[in-house]
Protein backbone atom coordinates (compact mmCIF):
# COMPACT_ATOMS: atom_id res chain seq x y z
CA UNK A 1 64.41 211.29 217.37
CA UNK A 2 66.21 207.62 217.37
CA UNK A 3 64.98 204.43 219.65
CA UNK A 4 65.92 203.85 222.74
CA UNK A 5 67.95 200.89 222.47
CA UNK A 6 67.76 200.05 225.81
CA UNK A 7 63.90 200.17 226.05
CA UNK A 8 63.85 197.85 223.05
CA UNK A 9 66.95 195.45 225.07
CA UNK A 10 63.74 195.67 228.00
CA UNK A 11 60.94 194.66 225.79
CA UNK A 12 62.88 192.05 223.96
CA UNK A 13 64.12 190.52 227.38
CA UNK A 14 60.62 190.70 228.41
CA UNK A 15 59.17 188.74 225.45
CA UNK A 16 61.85 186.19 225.97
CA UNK A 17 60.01 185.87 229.69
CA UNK A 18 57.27 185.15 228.66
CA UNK A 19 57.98 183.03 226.04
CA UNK A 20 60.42 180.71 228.46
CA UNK A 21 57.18 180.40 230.27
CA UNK A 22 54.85 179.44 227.74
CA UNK A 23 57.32 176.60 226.22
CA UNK A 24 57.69 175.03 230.05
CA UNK A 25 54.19 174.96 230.24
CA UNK A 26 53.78 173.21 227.43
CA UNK A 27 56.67 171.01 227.71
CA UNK A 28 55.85 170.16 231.27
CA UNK A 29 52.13 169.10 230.63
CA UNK A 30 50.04 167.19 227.85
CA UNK A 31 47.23 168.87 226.10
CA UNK A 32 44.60 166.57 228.37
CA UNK A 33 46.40 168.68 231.08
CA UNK A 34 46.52 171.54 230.44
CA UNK A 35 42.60 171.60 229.38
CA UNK A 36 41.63 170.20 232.48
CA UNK A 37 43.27 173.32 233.76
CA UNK A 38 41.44 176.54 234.10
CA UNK A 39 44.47 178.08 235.71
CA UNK A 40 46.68 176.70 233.05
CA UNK A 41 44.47 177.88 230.31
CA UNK A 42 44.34 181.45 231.77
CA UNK A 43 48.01 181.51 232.24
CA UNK A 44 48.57 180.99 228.89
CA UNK A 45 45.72 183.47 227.66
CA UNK A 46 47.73 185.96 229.84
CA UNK A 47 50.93 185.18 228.69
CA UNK A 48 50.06 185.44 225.12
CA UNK A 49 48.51 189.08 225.73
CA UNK A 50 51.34 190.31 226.96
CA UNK A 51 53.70 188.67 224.39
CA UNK A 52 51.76 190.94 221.97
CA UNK A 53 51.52 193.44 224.19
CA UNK A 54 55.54 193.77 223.94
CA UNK A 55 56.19 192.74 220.44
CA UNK A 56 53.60 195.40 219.70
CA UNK A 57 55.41 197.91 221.60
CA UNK A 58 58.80 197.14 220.04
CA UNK A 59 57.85 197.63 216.53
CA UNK A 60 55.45 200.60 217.52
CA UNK A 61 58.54 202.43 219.46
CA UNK A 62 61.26 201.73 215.96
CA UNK A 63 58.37 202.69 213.61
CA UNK A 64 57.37 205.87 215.34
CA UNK A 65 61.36 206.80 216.37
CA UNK A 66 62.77 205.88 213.14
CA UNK A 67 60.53 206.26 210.61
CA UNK A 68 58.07 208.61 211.92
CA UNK A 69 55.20 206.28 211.27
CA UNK A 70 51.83 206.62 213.21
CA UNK A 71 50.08 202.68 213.14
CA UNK A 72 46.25 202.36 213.78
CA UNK A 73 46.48 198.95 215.70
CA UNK A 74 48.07 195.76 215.89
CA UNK A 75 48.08 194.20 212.21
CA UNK A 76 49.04 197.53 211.01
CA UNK A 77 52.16 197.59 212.65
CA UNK A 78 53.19 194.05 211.63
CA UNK A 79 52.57 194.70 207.94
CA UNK A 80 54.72 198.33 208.37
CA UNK A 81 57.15 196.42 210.26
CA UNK A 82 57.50 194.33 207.27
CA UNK A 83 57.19 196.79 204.41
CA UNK A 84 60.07 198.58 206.05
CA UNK A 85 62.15 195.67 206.87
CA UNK A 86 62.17 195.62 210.61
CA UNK A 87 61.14 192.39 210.46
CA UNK A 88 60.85 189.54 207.49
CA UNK A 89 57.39 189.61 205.30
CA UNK A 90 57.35 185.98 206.90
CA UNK A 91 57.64 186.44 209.99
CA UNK A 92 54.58 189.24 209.63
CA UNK A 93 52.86 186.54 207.98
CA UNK A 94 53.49 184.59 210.93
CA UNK A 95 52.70 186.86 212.98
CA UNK A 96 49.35 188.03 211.64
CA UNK A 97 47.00 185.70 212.55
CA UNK A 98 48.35 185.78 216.27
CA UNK A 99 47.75 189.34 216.88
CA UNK A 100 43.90 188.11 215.64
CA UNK A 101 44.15 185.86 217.96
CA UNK A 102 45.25 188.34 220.52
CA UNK A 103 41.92 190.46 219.99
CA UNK A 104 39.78 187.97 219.83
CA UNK A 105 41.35 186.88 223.30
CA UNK A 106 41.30 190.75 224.60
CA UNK A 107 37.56 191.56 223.28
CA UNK A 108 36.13 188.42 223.86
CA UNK A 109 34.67 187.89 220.11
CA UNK A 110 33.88 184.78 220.63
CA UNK A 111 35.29 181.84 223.08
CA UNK A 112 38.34 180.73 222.08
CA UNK A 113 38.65 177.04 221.84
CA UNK A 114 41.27 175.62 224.23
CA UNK A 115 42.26 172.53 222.12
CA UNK A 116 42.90 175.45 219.26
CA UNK A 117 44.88 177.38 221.62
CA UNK A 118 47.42 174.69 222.43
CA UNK A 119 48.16 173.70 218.56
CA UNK A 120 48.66 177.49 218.06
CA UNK A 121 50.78 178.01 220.95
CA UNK A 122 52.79 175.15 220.42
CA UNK A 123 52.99 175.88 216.58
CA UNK A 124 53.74 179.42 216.78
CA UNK A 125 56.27 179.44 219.86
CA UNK A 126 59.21 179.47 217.73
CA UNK A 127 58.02 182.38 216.28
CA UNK A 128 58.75 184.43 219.51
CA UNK A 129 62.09 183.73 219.22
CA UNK A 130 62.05 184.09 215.59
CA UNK A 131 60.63 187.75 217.00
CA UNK A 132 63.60 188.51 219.01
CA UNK A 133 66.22 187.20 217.06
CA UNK A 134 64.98 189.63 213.77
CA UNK A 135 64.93 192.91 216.15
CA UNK A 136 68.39 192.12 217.74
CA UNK A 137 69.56 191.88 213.74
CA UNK A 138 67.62 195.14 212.79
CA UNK A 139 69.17 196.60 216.11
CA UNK A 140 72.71 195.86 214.70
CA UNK A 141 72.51 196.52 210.90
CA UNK A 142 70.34 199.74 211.34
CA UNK A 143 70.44 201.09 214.91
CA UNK A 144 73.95 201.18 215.62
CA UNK A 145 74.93 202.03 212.58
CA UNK A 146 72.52 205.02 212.67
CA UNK A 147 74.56 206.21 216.00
């Protein structure tokens, strides 16, 4: 069975959403704002989740579709991603940490510190699009070629 181009074309728009979102936010207001925030700070909590939410899905629909690979959580897919060339080792390595950051967001390990949250978002925004921009290149080299 092949991906569904289309559903990836959906999940990539998606993360490009939510990414446009997070970069006005943090354009549009300093840190000292945005902590003062609550709403802020949970729109950006949110926003994050589901970035990984459909970056996860995206590599989890091309590795199982492709490849036939089963993945047993977030980092796992990443590092497949990357052994198999979806995406760039360093972009995975880039990746990594936020998908920690992710679960520690989701289950609550501990409380996430807001100043932290703000370098890493505006650090790691990039990578989003970084995200989006190696999937449309694995969608041209390998999907349509596989058609």
């Amino acid at each position: 069975m092949k991906a569904d181009k289309e559903r990836i074309k959906f999940l990539l728009y998606e993360i490009k959403e939510n990414t446009l979102d997070l970069e006005k936010i943090l354009k549009d207001n300093s840190d000292a704002e945005i902590i003062s925030n609550k709403t802020t700070i949970k729109v950006i909590k949110y926003t994050l989740i589901e970035l990984s939410e459909g970056i996860s899905l995206v590599l989890q629909h091309i590795l199982s579709k492709e490849y036939g690979q089963p993945v047993k959580g977030y980092i796992d897919t990443i590092k497949k991603a990357a052994d198999l060339n979806i995406i760039t080792n360093s972009l995975s390595q880039r990746l990594k940490p936020f998908f920690d950051f992710r679960n520690s967001l989701i289950h609550r390990y501990w409380i996430v510190e807001n100043e932290k949250l703000i370098q890493n978002c505006r650090e790691g925004n990039q990578d989003f699009y970084r995200f989006i921009e190696e999937i449309e290149g694995f969608m041209e080299k390998v999907l349509d070629k596989n058609e």
